[in-house]
Protein backbone atom coordinates (compact mmCIF):
# COMPACT_ATOMS: atom_id res chain seq x y z
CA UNK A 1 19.61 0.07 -31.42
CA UNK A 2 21.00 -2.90 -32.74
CA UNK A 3 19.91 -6.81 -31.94
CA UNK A 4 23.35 -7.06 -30.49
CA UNK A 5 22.97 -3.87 -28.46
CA UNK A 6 19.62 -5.05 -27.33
CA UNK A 7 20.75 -8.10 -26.04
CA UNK A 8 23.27 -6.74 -24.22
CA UNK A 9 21.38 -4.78 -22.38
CA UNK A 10 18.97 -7.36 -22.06
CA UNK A 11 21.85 -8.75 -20.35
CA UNK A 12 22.74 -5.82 -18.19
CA UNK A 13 18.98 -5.54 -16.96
CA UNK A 14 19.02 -8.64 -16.07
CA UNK A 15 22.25 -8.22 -13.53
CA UNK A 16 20.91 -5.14 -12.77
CA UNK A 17 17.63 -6.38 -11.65
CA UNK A 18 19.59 -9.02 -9.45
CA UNK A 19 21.81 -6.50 -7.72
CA UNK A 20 18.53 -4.55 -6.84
CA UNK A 21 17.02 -7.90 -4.96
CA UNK A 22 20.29 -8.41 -3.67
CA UNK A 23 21.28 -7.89 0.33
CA UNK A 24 22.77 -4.15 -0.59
CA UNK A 25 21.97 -0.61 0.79
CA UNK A 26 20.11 1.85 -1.42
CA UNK A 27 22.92 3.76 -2.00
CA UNK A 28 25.45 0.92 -3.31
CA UNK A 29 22.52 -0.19 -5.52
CA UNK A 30 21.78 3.71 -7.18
CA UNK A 31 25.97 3.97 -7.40
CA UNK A 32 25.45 0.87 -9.16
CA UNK A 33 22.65 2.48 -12.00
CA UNK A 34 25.15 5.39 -12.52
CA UNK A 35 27.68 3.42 -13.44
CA UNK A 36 25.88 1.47 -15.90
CA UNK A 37 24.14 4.50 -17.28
CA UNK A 38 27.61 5.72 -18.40
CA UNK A 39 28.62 2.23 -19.39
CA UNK A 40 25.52 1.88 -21.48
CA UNK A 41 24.42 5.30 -22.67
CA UNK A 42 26.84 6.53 -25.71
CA UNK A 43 27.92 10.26 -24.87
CA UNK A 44 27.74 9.94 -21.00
CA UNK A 45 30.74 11.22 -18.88
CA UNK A 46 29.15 11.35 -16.01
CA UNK A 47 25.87 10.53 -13.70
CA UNK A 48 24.37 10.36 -10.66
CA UNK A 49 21.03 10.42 -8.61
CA UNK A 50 19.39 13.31 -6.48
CA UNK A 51 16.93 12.03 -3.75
CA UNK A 52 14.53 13.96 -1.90
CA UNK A 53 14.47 13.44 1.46
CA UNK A 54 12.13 14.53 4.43
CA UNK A 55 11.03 18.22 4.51
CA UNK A 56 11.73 18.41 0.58
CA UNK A 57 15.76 18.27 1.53
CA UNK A 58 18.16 16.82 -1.47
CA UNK A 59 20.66 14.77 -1.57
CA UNK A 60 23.16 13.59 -4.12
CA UNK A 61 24.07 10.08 -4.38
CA UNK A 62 25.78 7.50 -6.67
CA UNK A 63 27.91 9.87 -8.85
CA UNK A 64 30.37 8.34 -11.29
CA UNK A 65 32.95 11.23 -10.16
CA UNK A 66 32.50 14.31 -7.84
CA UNK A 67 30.66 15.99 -11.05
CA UNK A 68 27.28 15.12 -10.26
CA UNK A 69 27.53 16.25 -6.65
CA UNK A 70 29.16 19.49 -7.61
CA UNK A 71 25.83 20.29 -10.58
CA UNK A 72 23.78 19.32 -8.03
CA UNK A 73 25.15 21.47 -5.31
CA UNK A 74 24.44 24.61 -8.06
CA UNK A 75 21.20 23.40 -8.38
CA UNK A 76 20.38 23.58 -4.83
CA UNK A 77 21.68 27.10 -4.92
CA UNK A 78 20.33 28.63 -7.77
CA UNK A 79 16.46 26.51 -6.79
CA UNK A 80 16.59 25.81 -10.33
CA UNK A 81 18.07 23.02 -13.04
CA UNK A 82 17.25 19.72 -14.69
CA UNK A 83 17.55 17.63 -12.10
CA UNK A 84 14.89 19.34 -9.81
CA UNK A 85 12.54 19.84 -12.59
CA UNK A 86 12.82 15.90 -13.42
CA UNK A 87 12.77 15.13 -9.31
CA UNK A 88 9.94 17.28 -8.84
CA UNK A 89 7.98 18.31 -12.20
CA UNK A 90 8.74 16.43 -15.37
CA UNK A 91 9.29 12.31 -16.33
CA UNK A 92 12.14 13.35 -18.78
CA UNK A 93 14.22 16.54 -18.82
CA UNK A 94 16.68 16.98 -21.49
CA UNK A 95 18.88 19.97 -22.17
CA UNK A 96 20.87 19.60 -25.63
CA UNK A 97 23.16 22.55 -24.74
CA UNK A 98 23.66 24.18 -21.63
CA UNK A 99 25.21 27.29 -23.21
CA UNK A 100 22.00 28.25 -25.09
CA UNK A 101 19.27 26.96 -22.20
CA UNK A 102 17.28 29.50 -21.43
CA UNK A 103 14.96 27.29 -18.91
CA UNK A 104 17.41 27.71 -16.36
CA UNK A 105 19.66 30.53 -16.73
CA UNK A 106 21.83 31.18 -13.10
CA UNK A 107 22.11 26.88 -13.00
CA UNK A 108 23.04 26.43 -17.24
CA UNK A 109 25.86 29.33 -16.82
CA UNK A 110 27.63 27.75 -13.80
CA UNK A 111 27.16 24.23 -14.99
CA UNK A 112 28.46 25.62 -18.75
CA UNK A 113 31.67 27.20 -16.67
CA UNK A 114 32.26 23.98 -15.74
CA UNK A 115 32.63 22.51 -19.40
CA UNK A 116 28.80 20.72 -18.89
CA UNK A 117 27.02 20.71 -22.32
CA UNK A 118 24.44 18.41 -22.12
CA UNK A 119 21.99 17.11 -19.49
CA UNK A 120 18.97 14.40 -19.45
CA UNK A 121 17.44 13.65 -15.97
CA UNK A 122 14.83 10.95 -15.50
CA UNK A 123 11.93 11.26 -12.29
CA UNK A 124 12.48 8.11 -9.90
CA UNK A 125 9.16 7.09 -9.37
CA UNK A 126 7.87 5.40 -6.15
CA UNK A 127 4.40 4.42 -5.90
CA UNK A 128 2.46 7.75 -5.49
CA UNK A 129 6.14 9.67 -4.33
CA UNK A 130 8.67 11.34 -6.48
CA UNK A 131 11.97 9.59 -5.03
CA UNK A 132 14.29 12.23 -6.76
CA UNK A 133 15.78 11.94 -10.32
CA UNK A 134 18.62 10.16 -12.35
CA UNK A 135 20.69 12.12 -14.22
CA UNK A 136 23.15 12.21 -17.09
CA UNK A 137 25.57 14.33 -18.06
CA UNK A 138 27.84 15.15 -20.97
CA UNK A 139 30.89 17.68 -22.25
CA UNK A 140 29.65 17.63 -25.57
CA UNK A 141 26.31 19.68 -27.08
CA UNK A 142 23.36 17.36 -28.42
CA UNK A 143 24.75 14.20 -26.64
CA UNK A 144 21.82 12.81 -26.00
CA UNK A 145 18.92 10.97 -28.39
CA UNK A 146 15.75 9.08 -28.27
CA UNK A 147 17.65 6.07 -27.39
CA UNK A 148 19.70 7.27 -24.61
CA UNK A 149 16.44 8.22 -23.34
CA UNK A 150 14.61 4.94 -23.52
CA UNK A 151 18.36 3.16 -22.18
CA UNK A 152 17.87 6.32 -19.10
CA UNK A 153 14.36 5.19 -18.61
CA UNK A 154 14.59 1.70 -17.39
CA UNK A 155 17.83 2.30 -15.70
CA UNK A 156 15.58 4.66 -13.58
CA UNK A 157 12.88 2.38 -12.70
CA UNK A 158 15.88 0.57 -11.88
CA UNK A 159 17.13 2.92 -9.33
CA UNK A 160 13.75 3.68 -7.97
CA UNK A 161 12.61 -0.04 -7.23
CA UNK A 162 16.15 -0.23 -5.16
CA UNK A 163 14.50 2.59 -3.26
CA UNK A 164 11.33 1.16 -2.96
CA UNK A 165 12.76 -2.13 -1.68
CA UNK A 166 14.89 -0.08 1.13
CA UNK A 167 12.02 1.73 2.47
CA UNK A 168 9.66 -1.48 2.69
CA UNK A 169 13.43 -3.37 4.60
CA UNK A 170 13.55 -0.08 7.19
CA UNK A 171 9.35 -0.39 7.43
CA UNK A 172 9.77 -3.99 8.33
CA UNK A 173 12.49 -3.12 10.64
CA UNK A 174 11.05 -0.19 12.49
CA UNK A 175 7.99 -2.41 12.58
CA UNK A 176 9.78 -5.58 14.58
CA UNK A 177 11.43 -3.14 16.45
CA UNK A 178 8.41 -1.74 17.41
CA UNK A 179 6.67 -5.37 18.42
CA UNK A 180 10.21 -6.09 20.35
CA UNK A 181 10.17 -2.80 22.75
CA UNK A 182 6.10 -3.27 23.54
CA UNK A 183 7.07 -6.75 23.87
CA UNK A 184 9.71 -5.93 26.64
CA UNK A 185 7.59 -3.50 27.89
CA UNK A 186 4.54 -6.28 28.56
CA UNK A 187 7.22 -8.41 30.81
CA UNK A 188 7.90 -5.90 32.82
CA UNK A 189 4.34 -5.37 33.77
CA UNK A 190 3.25 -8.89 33.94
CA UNK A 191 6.44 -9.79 36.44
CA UNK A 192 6.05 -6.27 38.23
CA UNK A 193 2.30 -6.59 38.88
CA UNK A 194 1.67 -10.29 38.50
CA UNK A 195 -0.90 -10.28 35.76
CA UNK A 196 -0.77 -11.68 32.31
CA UNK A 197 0.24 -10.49 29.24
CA UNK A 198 -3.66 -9.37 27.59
CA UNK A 199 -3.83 -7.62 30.59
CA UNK A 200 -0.26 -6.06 30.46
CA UNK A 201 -1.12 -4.75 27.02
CA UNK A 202 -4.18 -3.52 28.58
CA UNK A 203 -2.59 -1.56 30.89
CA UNK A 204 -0.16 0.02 28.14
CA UNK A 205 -3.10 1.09 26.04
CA UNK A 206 -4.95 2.92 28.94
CA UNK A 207 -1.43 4.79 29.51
CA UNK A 208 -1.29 5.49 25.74
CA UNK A 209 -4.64 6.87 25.62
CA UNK A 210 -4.75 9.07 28.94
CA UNK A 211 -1.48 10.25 28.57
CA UNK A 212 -2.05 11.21 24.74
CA UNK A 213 1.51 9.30 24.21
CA UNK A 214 1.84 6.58 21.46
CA UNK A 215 2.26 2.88 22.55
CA UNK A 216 5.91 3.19 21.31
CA UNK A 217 6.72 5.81 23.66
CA UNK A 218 4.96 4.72 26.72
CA UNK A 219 7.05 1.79 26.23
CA UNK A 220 10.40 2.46 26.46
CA UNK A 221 8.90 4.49 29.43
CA UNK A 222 8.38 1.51 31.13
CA UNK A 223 11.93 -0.40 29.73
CA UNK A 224 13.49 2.60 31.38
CA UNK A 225 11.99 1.90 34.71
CA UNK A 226 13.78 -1.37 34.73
CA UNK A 227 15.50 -2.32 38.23
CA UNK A 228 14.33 0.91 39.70
């Protein structure tokens, strides 16, 4: 890589890194990293990221065209292809030729049908979870090189600090959300029994407890009971 090249995406990074701390959603930010992975990585034609949701579920997101979606659609068929084994298994997966694979036989013959000759899929890493994986594809055999690889990586840290800074924003939300409805809930006691509000939250507790029902849920129990 050239100094010029390195600045550049010095540069990029940089932007990059802003849009991530920026007041976006998850999924304009990782549209974002696919964009500038086939802005910045030579060969690319097109990209996209595959998160894991709850109960191991997949989903594809940010794809440069309708490409990405379609591979990863194969993928989820065939339980097999680069972009699992990256989201699940491996930091790097790289597949100079799709014709010749042999790792992934049912997934490399569809996604070779489709004119797909090379892939390289990066794990998103979030703390101690596996967010899902970016990934790169290209028409041509042997796109890819060590340098697309190191460009891949820290567009993928990238992507999975966006994710990381959307699940902490829905935490926090969840969390004041939380404070708001046992908040509501406490007024209603204090004003329906005349007591104050340690002793309001008291009385929550003791219905949380015998009833085996969480705080949250005894709650909106009580908010529902509201001018009846």
């Amino acid at each position: 890589m050239t100094d010029a090249n390195q600045h550049e995406l010095a540069q990029r990074m940089a932007e990059l890194a802003r849009t991530v701390a920026g007041p976006r959603s998850v999924d304009e930010v990782l549209t974002e990293v696919s964009a500038e992975a086939k802005d910045l990585i030579a060969g690319v034609d097109a990209a996209g990221v595959l998160l894991i949701g709850k109960g191991g579920r997949f989903r594809s997101v940010g794809g440069t065209s309708d490409l990405p979606q379609r591979l990863d659609e194969l993928q989820m068929r065939y339980h097999e292809g680069p972009c699992v084994e990256a989201a699940v298994d491996e930091l790097i997966v790289r597949s100079d030729d799709l014709r010749t694979e042999r790792r992934w036989p049912m997934y490399s013959a569809a996604a070779a049908a489709l004119g797909v000759r090379s892939a390289l899929s990066f794990k998103l890493y979030t703390s101690s979870q596996t967010a899902g994986a970016l990934n790169l594809f290209a028409l041509e055999p042997g796109a890819f090189d060590a340098e697309a690889e190191t460009i891949g990586a820290v567009l993928a840290a990238h992507a999975a600090a966006a994710i990381i800074a959307s699940r902490q924003s829905e935490q926090l939300e969840s969390a004041l959300s939380t404070r708001d409805r046992i908040g509501q809930a406490k007024g209603i006691i204090m004003e329906r029994y005349n007591i104050d509000d340690v002793a309001a939250f008291d009385m929550l507790r003791r219905l949380s407890q015998d009833g085996n029902t969480k705080l949250t849920e005894i709650a909106e129990q009580v908010i529902q009971t509201r001018g009846t």
